[in-house]
PDB file of N, CA and C in Angstrom:
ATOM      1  N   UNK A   1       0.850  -1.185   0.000  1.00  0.00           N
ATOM      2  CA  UNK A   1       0.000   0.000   0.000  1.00  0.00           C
ATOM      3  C   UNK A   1       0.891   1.242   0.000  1.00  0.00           C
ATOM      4  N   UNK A   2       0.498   2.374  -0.927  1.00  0.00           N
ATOM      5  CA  UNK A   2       1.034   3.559  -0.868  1.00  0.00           C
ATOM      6  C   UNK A   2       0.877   4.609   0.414  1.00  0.00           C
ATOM      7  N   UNK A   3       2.018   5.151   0.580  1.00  0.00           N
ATOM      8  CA  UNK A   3       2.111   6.480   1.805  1.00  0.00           C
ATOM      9  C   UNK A   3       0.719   6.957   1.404  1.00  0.00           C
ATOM     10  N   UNK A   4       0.206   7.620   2.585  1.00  0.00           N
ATOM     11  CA  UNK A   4      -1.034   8.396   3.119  1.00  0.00           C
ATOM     12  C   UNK A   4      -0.760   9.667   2.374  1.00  0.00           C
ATOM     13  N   UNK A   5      -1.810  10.092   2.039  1.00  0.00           N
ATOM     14  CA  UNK A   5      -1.629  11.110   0.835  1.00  0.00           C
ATOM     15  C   UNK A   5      -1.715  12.705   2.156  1.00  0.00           C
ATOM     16  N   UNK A   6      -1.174  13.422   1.500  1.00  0.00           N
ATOM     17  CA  UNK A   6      -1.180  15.294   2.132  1.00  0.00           C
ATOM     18  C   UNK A   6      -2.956  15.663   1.849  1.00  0.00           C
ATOM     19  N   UNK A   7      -3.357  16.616   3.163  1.00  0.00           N
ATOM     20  CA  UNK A   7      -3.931  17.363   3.366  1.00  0.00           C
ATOM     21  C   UNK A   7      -4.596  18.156   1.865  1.00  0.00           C
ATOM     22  N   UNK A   8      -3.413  18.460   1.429  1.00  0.00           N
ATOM     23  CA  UNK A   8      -3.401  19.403  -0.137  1.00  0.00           C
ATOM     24  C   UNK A   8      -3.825  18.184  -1.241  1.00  0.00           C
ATOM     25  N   UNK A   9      -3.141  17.252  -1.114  1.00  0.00           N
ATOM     26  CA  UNK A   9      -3.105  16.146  -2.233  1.00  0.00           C
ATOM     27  C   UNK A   9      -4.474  15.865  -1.993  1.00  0.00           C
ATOM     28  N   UNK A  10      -5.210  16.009  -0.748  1.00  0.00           N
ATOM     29  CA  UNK A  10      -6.715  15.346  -1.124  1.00  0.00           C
ATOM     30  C   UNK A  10      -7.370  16.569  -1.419  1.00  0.00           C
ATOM     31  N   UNK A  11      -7.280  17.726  -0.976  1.00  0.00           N
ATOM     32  CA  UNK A  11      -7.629  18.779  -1.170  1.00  0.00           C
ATOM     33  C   UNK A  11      -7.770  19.035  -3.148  1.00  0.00           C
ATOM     34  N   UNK A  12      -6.855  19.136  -3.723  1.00  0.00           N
ATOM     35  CA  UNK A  12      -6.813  19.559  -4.975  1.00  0.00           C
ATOM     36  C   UNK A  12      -7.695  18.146  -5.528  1.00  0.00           C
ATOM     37  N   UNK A  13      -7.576  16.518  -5.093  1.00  0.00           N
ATOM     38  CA  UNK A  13      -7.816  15.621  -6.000  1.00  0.00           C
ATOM     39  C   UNK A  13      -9.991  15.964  -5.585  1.00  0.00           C
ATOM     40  N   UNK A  14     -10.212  16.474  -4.531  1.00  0.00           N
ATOM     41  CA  UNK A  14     -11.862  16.623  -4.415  1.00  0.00           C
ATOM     42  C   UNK A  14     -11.714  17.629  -5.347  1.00  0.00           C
ATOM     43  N   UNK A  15     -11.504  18.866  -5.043  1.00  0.00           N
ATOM     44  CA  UNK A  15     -11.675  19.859  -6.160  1.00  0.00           C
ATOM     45  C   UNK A  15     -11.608  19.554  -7.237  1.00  0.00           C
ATOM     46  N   UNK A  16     -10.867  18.864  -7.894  1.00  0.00           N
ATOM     47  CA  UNK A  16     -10.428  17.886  -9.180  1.00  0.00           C
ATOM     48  C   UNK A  16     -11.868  17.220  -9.803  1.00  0.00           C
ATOM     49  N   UNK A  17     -12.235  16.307  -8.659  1.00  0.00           N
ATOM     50  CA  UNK A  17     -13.678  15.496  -8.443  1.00  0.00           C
ATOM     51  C   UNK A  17     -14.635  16.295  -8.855  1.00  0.00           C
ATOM     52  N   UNK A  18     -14.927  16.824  -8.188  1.00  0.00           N
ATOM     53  CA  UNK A  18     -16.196  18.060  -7.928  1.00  0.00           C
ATOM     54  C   UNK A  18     -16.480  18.635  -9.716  1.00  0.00           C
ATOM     55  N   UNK A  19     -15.200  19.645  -9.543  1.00  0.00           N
ATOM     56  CA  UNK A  19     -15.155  19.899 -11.132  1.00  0.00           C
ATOM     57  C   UNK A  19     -15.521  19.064 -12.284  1.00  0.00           C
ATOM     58  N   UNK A  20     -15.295  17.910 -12.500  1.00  0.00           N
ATOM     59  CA  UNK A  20     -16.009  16.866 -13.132  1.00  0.00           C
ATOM     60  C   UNK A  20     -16.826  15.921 -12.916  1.00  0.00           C
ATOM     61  N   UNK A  21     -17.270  16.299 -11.562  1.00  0.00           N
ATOM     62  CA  UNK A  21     -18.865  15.678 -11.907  1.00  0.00           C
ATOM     63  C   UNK A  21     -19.873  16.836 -11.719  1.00  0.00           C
ATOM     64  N   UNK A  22     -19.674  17.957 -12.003  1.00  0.00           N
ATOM     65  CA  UNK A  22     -20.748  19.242 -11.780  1.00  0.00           C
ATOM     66  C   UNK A  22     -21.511  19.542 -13.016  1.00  0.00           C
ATOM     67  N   UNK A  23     -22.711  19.547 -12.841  1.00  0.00           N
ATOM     68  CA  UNK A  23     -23.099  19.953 -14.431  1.00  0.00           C
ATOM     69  C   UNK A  23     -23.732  21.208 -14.430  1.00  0.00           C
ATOM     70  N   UNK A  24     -24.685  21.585 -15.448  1.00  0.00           N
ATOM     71  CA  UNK A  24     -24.481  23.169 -15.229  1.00  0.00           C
ATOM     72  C   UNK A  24     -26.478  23.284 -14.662  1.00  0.00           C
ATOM     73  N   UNK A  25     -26.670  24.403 -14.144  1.00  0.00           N
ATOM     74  CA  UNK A  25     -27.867  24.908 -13.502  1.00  0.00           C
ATOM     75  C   UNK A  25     -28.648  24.472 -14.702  1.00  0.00           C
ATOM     76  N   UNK A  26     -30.157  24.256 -14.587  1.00  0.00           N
ATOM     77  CA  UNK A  26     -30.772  24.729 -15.533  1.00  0.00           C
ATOM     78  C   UNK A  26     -32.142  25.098 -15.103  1.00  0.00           C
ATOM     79  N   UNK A  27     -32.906  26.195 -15.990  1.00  0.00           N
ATOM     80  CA  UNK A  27     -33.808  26.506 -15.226  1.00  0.00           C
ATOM     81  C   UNK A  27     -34.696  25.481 -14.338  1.00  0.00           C
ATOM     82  N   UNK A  28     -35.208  24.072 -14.887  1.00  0.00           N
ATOM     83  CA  UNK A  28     -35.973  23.769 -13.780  1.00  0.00           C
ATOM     84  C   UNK A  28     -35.701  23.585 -12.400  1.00  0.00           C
ATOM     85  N   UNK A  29     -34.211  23.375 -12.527  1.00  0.00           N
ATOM     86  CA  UNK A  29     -33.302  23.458 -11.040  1.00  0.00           C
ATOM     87  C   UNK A  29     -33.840  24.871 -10.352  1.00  0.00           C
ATOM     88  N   UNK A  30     -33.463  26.109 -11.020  1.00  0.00           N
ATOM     89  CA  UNK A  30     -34.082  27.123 -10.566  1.00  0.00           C
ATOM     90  C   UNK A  30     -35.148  27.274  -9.734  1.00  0.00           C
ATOM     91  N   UNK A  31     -36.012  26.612 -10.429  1.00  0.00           N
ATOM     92  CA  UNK A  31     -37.650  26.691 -10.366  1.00  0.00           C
ATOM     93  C   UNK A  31     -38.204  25.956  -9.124  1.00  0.00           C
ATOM     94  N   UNK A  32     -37.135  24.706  -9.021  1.00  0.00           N
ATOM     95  CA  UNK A  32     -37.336  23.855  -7.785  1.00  0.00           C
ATOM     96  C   UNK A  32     -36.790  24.047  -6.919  1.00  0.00           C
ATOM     97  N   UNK A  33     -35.492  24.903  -6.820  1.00  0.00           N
ATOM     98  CA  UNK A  33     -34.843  25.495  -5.418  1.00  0.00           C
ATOM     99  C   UNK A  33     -34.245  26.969  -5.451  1.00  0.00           C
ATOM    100  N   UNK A  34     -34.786  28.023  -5.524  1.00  0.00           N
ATOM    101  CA  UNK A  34     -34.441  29.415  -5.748  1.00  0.00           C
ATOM    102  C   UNK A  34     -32.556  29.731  -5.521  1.00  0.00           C
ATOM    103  N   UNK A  35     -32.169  28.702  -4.138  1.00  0.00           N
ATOM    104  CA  UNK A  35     -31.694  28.984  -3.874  1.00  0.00           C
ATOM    105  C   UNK A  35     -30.356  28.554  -4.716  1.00  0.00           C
ATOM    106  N   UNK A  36     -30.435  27.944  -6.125  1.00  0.00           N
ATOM    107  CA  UNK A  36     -29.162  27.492  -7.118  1.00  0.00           C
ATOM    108  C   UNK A  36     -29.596  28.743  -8.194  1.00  0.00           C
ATOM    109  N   UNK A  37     -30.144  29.387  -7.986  1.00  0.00           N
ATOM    110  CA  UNK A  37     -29.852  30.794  -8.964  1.00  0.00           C
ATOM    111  C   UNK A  37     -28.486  31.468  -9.160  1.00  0.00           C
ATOM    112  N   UNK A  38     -27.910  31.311  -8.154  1.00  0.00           N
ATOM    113  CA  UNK A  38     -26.357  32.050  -7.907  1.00  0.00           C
ATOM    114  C   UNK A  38     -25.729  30.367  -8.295  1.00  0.00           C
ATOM    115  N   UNK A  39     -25.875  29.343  -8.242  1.00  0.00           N
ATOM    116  CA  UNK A  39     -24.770  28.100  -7.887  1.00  0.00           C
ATOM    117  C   UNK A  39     -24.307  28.411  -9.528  1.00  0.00           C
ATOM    118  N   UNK A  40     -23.015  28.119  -9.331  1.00  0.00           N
ATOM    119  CA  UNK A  40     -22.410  27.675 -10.520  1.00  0.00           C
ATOM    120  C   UNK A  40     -22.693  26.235 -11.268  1.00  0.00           C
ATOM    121  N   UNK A  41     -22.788  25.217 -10.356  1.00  0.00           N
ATOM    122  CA  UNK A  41     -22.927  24.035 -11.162  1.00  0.00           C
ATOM    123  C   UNK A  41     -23.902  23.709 -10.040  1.00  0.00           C
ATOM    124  N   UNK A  42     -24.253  22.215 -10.173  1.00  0.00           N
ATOM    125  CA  UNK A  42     -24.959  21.088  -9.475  1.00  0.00           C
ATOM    126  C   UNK A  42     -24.179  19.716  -9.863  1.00  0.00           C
ATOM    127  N   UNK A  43     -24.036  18.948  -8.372  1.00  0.00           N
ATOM    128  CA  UNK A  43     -23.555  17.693  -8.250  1.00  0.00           C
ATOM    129  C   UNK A  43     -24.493  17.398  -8.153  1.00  0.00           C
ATOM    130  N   UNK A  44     -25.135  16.037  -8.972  1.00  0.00           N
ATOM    131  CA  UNK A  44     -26.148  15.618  -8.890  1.00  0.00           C
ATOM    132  C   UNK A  44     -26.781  14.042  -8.127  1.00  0.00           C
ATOM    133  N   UNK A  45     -25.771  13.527  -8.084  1.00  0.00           N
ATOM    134  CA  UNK A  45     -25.163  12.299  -7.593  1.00  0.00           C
ATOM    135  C   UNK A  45     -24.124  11.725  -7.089  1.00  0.00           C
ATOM    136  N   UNK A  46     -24.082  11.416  -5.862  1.00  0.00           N
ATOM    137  CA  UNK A  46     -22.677  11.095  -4.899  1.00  0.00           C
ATOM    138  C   UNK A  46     -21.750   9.869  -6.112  1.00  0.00           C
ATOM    139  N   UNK A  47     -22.811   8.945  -6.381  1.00  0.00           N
ATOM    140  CA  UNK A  47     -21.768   8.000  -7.402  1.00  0.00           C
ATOM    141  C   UNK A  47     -21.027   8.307  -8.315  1.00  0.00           C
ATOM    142  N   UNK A  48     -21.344   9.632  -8.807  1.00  0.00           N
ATOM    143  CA  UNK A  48     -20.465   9.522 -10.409  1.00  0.00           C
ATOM    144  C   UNK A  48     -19.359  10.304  -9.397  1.00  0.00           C
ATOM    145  N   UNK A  49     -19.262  11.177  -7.989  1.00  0.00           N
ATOM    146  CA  UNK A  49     -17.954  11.023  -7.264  1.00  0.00           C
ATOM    147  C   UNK A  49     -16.956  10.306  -7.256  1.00  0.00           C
ATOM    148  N   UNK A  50     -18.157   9.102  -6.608  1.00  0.00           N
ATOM    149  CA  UNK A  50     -17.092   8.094  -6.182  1.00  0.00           C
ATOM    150  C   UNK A  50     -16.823   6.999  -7.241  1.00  0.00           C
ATOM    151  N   UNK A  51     -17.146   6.993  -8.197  1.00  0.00           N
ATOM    152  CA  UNK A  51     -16.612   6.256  -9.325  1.00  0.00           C
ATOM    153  C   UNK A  51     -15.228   7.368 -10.169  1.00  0.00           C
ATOM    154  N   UNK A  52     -15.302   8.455 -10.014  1.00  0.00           N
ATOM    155  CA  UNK A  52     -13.838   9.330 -10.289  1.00  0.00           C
ATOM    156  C   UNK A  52     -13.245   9.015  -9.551  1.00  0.00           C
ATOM    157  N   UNK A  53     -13.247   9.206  -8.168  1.00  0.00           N
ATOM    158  CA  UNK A  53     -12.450   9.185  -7.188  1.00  0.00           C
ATOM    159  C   UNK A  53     -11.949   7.886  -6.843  1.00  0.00           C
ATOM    160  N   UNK A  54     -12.621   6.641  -7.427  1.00  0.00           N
ATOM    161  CA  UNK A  54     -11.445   5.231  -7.749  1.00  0.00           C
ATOM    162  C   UNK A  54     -10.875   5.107  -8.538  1.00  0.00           C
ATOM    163  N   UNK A  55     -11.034   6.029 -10.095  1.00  0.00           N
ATOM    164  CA  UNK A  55     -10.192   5.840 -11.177  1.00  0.00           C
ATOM    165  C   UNK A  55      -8.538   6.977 -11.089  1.00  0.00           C
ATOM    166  N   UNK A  56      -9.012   7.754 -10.391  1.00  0.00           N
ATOM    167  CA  UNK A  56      -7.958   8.753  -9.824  1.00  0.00           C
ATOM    168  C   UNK A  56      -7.298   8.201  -8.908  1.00  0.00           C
ATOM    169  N   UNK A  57      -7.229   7.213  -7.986  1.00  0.00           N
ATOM    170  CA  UNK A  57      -7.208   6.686  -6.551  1.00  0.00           C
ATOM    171  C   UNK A  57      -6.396   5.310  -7.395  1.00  0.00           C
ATOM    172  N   UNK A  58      -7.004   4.801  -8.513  1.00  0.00           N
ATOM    173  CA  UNK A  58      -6.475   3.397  -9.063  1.00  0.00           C
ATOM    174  C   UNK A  58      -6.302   3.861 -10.590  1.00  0.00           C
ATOM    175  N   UNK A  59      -5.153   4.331 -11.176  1.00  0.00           N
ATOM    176  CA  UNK A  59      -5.220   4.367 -12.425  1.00  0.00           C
ATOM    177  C   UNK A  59      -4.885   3.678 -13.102  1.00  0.00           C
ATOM    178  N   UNK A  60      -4.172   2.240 -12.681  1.00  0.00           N
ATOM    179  CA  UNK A  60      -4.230   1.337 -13.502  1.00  0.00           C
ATOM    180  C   UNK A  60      -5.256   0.217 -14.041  1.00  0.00           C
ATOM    181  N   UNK A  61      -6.293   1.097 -13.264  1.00  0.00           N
ATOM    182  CA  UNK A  61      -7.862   0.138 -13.142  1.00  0.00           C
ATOM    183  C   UNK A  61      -8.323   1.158 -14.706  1.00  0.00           C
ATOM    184  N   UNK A  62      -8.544   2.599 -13.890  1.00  0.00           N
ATOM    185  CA  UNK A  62      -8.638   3.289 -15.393  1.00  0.00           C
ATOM    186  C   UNK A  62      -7.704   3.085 -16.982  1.00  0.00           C
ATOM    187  N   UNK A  63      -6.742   2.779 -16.919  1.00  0.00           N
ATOM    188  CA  UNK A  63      -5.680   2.589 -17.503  1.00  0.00           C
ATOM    189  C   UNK A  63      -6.504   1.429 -18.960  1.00  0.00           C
ATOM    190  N   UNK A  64      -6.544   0.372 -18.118  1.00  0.00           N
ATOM    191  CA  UNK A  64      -6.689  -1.179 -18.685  1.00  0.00           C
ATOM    192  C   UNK A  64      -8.802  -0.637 -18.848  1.00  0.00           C
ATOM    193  N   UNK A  65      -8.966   0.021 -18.338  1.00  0.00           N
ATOM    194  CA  UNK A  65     -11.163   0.253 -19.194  1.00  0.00           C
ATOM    195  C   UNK A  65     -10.594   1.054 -20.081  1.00  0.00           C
ATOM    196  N   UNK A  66      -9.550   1.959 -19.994  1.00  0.00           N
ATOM    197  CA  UNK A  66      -9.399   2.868 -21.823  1.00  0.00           C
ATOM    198  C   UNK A  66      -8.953   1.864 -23.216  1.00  0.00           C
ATOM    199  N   UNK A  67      -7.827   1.235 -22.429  1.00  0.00           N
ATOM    200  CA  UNK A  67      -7.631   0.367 -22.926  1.00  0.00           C
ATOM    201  C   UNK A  67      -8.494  -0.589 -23.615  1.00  0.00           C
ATOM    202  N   UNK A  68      -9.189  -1.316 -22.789  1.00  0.00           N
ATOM    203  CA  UNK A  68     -10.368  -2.396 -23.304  1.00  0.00           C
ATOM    204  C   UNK A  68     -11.843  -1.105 -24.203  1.00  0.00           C
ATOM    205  N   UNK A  69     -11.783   0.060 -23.892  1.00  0.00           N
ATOM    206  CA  UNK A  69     -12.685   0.793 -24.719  1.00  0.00           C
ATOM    207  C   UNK A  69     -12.101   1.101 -26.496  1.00  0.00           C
ATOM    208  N   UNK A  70     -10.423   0.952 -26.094  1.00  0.00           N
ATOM    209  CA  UNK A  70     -10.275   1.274 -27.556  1.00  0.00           C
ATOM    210  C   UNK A  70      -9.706   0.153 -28.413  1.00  0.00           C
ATOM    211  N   UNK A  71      -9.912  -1.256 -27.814  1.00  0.00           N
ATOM    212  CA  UNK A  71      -9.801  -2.271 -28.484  1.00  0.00           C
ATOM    213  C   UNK A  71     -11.582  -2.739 -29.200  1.00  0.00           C
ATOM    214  N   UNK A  72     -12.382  -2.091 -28.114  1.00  0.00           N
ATOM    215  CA  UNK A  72     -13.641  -2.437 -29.160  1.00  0.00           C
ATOM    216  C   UNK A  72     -14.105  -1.458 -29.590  1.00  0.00           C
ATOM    217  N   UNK A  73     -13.340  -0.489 -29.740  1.00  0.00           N
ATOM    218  CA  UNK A  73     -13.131   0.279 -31.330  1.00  0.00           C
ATOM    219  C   UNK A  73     -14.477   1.900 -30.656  1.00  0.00           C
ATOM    220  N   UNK A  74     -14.570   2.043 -29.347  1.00  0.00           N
ATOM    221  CA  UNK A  74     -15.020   3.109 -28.805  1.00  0.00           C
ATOM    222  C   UNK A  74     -14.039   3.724 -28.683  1.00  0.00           C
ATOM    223  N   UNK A  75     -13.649   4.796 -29.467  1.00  0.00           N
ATOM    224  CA  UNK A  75     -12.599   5.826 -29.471  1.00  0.00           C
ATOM    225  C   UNK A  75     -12.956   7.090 -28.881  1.00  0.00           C
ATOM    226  N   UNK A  76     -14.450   7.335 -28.262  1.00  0.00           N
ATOM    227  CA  UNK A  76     -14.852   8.436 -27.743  1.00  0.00           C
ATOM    228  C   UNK A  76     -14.724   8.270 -26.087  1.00  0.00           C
ATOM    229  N   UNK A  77     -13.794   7.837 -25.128  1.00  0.00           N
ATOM    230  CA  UNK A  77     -14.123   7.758 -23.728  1.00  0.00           C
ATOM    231  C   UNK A  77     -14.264   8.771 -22.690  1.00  0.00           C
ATOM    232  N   UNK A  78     -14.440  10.390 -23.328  1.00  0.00           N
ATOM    233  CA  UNK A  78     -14.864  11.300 -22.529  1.00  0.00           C
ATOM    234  C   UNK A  78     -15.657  11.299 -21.850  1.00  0.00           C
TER     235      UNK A  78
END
């Protein structure tokens, strides 16, 4: 097992997280909670977190699904 990661190192890898799983407001969000008028984004679901946060955490897990995505010829894995 790898050394215990820094304060900062988890710090930047949530921010990291967050940033890609946020999607953007849209009015019915509005409409249903006044109070995401100002939010920049919405997390909408804890899982698509924590499914980043094992491929970041294990990248040789991510590594070998890009891999197996561009052997069956899915070249789009964004």
């Amino acid at each position: 097992m790898g050394s215990p990661t820094t304060r900062m190192q988890d710090a930047v890898r949530i921010l990291m997280l967050i940033d890609n799983a946020v999607e953007s407001v849209t009015e019915t969000d509005i409409a249903d909670d006044a109070a995401l008028e100002t939010a920049v984004g919405v997390v909408r679901t804890q899982v698509r977190l924590q499914k980043l946060d094992f491929w970041v955490r294990n990248p040789d897990y991510l590594a070998n699904e890009l891999l197996n995505d561009f052997e069956n010829g899915d070249r789009d894995t964004a």
